[in-house]
C-alpha atoms as a PDB file:
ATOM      1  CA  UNK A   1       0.000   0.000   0.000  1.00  0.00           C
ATOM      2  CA  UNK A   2       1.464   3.047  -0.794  1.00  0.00           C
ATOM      3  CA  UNK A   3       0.555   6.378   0.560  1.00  0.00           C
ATOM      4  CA  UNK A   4       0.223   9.629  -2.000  1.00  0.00           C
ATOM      5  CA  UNK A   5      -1.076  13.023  -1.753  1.00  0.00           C
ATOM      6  CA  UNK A   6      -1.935  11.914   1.910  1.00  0.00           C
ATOM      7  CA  UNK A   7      -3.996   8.723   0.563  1.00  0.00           C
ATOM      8  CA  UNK A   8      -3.645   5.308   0.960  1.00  0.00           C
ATOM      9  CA  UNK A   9      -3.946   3.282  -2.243  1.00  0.00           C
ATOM     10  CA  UNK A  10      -2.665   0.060  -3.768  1.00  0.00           C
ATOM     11  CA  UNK A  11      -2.392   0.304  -7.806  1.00  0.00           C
ATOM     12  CA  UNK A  12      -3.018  -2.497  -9.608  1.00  0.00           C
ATOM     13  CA  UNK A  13      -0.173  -1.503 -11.551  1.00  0.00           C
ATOM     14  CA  UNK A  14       2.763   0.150  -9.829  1.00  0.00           C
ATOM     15  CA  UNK A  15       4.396   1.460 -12.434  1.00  0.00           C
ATOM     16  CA  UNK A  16       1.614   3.667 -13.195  1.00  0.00           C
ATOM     17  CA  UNK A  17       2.120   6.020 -10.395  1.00  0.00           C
ATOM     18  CA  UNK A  18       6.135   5.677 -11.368  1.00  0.00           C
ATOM     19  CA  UNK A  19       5.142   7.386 -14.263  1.00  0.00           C
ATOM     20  CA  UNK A  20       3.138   9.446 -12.500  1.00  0.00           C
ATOM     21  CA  UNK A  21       5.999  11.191 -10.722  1.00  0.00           C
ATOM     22  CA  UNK A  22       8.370  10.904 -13.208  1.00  0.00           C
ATOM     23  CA  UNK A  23       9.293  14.103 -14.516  1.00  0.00           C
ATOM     24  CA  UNK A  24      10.555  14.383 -18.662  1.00  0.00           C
ATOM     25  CA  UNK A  25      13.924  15.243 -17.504  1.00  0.00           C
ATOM     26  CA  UNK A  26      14.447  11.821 -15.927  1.00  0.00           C
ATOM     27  CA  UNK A  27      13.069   9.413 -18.291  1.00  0.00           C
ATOM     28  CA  UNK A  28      11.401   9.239 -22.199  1.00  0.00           C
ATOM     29  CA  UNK A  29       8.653   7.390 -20.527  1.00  0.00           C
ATOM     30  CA  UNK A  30       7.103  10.355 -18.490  1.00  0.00           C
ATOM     31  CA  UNK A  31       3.953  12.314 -17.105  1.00  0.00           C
ATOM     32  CA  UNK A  32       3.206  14.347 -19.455  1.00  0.00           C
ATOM     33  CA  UNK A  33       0.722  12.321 -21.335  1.00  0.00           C
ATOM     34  CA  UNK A  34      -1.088  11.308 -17.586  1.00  0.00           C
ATOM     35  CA  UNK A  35      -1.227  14.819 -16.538  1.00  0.00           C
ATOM     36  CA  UNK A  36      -3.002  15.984 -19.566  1.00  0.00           C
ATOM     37  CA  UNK A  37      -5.461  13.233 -19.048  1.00  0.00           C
ATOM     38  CA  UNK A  38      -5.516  14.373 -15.135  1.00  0.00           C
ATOM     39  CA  UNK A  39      -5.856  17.207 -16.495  1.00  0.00           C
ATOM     40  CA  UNK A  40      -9.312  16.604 -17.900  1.00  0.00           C
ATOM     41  CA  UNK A  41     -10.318  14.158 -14.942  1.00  0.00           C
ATOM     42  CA  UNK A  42      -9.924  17.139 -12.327  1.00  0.00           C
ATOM     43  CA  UNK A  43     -11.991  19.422 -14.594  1.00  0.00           C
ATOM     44  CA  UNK A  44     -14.714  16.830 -14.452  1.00  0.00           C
ATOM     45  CA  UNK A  45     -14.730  15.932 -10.789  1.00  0.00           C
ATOM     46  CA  UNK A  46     -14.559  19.258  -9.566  1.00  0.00           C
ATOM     47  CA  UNK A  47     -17.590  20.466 -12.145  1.00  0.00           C
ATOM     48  CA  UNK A  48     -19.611  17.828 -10.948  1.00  0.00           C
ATOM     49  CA  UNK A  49     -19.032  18.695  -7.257  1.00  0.00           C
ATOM     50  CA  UNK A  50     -19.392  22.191  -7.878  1.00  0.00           C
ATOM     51  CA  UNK A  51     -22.670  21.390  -9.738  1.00  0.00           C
ATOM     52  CA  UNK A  52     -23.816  19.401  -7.034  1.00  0.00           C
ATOM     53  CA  UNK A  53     -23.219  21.800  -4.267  1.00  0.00           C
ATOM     54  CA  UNK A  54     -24.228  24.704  -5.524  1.00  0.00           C
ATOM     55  CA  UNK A  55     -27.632  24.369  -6.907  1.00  0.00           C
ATOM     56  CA  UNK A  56     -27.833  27.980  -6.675  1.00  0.00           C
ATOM     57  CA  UNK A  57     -25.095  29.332  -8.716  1.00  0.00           C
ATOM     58  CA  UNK A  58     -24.766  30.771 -11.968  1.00  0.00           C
ATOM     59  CA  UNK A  59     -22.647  29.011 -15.046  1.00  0.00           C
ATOM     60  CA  UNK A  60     -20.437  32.007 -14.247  1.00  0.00           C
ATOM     61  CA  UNK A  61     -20.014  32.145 -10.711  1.00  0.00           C
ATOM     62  CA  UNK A  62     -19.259  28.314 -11.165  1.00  0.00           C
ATOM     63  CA  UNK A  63     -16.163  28.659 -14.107  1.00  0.00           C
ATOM     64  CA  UNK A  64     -14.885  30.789 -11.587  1.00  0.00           C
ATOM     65  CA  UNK A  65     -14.166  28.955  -8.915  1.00  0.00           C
ATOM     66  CA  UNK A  66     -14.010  25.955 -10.571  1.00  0.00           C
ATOM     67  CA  UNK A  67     -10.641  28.046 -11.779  1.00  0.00           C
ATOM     68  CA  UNK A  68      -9.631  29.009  -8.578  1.00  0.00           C
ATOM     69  CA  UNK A  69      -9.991  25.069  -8.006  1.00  0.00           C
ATOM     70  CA  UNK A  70      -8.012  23.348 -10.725  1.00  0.00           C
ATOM     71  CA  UNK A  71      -5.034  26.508 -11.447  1.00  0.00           C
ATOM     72  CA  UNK A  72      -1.395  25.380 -11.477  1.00  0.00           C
ATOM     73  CA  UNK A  73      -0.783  27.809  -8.053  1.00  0.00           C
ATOM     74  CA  UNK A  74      -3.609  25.664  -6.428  1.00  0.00           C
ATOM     75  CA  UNK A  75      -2.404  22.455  -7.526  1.00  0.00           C
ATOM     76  CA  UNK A  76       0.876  23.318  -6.411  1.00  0.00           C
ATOM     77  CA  UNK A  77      -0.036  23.864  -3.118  1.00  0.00           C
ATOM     78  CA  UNK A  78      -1.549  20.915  -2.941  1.00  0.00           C
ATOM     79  CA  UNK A  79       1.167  19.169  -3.924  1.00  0.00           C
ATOM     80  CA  UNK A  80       3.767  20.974  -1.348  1.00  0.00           C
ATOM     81  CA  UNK A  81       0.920  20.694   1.664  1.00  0.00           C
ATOM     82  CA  UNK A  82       1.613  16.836   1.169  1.00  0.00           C
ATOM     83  CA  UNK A  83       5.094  16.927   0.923  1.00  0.00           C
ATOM     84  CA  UNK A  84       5.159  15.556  -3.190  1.00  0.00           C
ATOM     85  CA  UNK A  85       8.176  17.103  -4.110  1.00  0.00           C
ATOM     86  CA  UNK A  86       9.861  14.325  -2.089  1.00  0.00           C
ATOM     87  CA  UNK A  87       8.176  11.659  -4.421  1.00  0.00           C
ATOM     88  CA  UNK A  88       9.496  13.004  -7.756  1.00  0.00           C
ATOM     89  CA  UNK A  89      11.797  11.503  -9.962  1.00  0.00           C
ATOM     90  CA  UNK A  90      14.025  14.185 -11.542  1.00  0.00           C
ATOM     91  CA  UNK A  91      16.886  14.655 -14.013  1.00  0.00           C
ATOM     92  CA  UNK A  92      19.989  15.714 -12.156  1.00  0.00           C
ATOM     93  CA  UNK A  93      19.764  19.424 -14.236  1.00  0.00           C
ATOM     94  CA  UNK A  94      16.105  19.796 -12.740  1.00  0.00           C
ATOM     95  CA  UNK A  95      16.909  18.586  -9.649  1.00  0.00           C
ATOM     96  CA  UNK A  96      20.106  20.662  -8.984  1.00  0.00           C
ATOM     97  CA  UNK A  97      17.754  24.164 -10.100  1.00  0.00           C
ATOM     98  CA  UNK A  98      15.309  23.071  -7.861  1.00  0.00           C
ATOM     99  CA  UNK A  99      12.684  20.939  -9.597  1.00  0.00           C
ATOM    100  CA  UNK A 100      11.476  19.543  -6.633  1.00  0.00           C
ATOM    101  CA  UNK A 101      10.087  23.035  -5.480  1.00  0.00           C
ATOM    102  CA  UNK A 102       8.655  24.412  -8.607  1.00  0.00           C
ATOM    103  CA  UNK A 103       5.111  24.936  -9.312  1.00  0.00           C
ATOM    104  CA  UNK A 104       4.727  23.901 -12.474  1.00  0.00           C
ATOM    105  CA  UNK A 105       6.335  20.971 -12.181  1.00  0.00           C
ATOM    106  CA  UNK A 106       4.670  19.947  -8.740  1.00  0.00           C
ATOM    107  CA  UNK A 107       1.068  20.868 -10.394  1.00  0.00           C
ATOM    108  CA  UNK A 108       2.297  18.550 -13.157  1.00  0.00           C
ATOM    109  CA  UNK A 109       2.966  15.540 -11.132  1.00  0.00           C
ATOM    110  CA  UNK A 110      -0.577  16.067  -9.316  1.00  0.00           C
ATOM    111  CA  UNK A 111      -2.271  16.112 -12.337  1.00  0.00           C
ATOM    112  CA  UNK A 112      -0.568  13.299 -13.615  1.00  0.00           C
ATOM    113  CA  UNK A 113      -0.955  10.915 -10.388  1.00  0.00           C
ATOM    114  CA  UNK A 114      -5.331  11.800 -11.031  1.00  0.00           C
ATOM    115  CA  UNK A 115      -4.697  10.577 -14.524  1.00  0.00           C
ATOM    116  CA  UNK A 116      -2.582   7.473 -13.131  1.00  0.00           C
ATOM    117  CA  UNK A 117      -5.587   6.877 -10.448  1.00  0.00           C
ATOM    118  CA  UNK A 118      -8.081   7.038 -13.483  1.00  0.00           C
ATOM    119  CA  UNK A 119      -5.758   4.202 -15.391  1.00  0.00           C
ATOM    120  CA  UNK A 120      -5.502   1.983 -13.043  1.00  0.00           C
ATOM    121  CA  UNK A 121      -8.748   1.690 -11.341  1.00  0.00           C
ATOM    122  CA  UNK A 122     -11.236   3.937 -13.280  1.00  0.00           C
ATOM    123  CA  UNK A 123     -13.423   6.833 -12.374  1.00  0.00           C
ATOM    124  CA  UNK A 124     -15.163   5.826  -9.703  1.00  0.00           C
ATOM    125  CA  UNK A 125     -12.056   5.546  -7.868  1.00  0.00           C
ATOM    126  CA  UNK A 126     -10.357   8.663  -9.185  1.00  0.00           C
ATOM    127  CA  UNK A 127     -12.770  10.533  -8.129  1.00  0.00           C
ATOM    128  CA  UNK A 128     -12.990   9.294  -4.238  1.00  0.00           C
ATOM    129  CA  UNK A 129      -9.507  10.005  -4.558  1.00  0.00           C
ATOM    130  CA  UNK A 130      -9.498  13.525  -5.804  1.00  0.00           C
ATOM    131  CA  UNK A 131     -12.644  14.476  -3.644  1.00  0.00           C
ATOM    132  CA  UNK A 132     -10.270  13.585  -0.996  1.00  0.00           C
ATOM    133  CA  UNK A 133      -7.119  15.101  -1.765  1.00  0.00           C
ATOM    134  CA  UNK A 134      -8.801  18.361  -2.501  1.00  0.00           C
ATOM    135  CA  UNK A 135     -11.089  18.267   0.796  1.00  0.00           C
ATOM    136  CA  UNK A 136      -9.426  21.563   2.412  1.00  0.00           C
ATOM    137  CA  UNK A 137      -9.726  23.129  -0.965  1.00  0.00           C
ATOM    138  CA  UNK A 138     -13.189  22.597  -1.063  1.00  0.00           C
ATOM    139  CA  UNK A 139     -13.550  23.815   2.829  1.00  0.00           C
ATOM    140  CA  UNK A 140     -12.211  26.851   1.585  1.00  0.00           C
ATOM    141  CA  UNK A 141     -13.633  27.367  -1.470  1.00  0.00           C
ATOM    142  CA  UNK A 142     -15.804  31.149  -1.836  1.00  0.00           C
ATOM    143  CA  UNK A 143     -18.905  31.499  -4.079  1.00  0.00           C
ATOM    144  CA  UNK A 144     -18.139  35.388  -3.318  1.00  0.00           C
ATOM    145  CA  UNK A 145     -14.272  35.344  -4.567  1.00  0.00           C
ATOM    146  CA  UNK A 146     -13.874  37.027  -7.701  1.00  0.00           C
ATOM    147  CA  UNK A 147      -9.947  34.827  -8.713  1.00  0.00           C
ATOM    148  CA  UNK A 148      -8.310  36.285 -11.120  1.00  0.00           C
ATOM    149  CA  UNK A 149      -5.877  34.331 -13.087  1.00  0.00           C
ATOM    150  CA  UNK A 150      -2.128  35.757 -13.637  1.00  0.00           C
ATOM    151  CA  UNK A 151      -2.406  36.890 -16.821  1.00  0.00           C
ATOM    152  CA  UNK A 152      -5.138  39.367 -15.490  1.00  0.00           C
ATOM    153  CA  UNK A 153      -3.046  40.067 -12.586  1.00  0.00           C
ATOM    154  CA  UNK A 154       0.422  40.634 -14.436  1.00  0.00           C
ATOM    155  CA  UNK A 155      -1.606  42.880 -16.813  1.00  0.00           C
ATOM    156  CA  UNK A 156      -2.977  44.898 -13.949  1.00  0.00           C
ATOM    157  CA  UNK A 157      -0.012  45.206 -12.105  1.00  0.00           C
ATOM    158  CA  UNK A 158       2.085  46.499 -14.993  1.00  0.00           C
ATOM    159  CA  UNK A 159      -1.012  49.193 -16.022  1.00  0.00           C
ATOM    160  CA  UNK A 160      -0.982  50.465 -12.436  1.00  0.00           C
ATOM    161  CA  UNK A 161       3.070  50.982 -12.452  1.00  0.00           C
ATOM    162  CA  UNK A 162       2.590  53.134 -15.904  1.00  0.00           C
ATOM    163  CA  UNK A 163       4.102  50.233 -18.208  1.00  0.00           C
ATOM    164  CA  UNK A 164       3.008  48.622 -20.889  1.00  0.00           C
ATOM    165  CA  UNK A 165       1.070  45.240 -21.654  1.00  0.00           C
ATOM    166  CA  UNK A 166       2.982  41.863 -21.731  1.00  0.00           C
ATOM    167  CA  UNK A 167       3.391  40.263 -25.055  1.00  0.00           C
ATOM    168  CA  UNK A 168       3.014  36.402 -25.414  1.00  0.00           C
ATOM    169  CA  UNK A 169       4.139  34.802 -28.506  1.00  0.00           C
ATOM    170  CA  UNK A 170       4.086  31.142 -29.707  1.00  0.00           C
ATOM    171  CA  UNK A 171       7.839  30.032 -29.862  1.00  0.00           C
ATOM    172  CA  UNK A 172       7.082  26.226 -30.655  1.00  0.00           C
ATOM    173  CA  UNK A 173       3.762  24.369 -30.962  1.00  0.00           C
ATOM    174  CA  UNK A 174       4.190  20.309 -30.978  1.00  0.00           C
ATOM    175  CA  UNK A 175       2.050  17.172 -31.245  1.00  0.00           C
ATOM    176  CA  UNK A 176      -0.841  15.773 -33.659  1.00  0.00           C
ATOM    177  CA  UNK A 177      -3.798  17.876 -33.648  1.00  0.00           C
ATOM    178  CA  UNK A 178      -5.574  16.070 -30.514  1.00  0.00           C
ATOM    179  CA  UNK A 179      -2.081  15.992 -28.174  1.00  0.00           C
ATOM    180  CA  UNK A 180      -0.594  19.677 -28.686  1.00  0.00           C
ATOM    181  CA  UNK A 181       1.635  21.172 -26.856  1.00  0.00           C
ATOM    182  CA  UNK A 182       2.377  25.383 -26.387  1.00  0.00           C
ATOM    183  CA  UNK A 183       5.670  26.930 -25.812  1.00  0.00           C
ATOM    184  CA  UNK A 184       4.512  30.895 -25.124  1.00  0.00           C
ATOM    185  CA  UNK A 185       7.162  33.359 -24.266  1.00  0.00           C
ATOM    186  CA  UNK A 186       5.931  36.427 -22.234  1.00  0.00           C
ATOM    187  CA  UNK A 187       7.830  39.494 -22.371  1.00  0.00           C
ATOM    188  CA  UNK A 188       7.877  42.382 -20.154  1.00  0.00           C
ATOM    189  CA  UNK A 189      10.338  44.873 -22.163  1.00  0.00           C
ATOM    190  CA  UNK A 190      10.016  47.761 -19.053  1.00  0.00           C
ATOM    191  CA  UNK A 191      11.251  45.611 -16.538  1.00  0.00           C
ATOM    192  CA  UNK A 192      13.547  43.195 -18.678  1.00  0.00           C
ATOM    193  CA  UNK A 193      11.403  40.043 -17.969  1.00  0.00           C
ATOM    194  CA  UNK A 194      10.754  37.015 -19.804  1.00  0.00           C
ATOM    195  CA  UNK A 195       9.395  33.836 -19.140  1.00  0.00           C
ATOM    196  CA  UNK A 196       7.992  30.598 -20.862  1.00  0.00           C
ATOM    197  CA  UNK A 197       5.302  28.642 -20.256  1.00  0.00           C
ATOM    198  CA  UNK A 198       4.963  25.193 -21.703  1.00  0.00           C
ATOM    199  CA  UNK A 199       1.355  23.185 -21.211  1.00  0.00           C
ATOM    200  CA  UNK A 200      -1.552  21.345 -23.623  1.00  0.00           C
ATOM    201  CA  UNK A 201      -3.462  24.311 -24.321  1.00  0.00           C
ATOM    202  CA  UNK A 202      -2.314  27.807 -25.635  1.00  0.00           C
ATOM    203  CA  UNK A 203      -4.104  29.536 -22.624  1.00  0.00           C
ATOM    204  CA  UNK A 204      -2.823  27.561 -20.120  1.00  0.00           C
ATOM    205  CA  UNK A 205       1.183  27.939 -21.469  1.00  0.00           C
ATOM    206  CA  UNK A 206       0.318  32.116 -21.551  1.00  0.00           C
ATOM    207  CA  UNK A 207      -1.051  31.450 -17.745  1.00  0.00           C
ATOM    208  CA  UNK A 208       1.544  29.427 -16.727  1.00  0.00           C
ATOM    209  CA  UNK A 209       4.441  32.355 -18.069  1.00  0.00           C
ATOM    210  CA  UNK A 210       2.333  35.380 -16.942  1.00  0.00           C
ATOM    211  CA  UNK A 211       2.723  33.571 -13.018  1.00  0.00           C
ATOM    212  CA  UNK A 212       6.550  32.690 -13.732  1.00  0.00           C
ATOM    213  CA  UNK A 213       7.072  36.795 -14.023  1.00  0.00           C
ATOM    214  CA  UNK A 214       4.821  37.645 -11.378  1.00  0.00           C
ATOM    215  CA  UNK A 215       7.009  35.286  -9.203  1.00  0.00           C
ATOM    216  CA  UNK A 216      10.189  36.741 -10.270  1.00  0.00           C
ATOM    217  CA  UNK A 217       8.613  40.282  -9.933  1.00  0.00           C
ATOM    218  CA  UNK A 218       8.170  39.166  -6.315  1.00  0.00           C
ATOM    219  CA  UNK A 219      11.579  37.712  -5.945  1.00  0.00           C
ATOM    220  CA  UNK A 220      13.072  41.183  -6.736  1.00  0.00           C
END
């Protein structure tokens, strides 16, 4: 029995949640294909619980904190509130800049452990699982909070210092049609930032760089 994200659970197949928490730097055979399954197994399990909890709610009220619920800073919590970093499997280059610690990489690895969950023993299971990993999340989780996401924060913050918008542009786009994946470089020319931002979709790689320069905005 082993004992992830603060759950116990036996896979049928161990090597599943190997993969899970194997990072690209470490191996060929990797996560990223069971995170962007996780990826859409999250969505659905916390849509259906938000559905089911609040009957009340508008569609928009409910993409909202659904957002707030499934965003790579949230995930990444998650993943350091339950000590994951410790689980990884990392190249020496990733672990040496300090893999083990980084968001997107820790919201990767949750992700992909959902999608592992969902593999092995279906989605029944994967979503007792994620119900329960997220429980504090969902204790905490605001009808009334109005989350904004970092590209609207970056964009804000740089309009109330007097500079101008970030630009995002597509530096590589890989993958058949149905398993894409975005490289988007955001540049901040005032401040000499830039940062990339590699996921499935185009929106989530611009989301992903726009919180890398917030966090090294913070860092300085």
């Amino acid at each position: 029995m082993k004992k992830i994200l603060g759950q116990e659970i036996q896979f049928d197949q161990q090597v599943r949640l190997v993969q899970a928490l194997t990072h690209r730097s470490a191996n060929r055979i990797n996560n990223e294909r069971l995170e962007f399954l996780g990826d859409s197994i999250l969505g659905f399990v916390i849509t259906k619980w938000l559905y089911n909890h609040f009957p009340e709610l508008s569609e928009g009220k409910l993409s909202r904190m659904r957002s707030s619920l499934v965003k790579g800073e949230t995930l990444a919590e998650v993943a350091r509130y339950y000590k994951l970093g410790n689980d990884l499997i990392l190249g020496s280059g990733e672990l040496k800049s300090g893999g083990f610690n980084r968001s997107s990489v820790l919201a990767d690895a949750v992700e992909a452990i959902f999608g592992a969950v969902f593999i092995d023993q279906g989605i029944d299971a994967a979503e007792i699982f994620i119900l329960s990993v997220m429980q504090n999340w969902f204790n905490n989780v605001d009808p009334n909070t109005n989350d904004k996401d970092p590209k609207t924060r970056l964009q804000e913050y740089l309009q109330g210092i007097g500079y101008m918008a970030p630009e995002y542009n597509l530096v590589e786009k890989q993958g058949k049609d149905h398993l894409q994946t975005f490289t988007i470089q955001c540049v901040v020319k005032e401040l000499d930032l830039t940062a990339h931002g590699k996921k499935r979709s185009r929106k989530k790689a611009e989301q992903l760089a726009a919180q890398t320069i917030l966090e090294k905005i913070e860092e300085s």
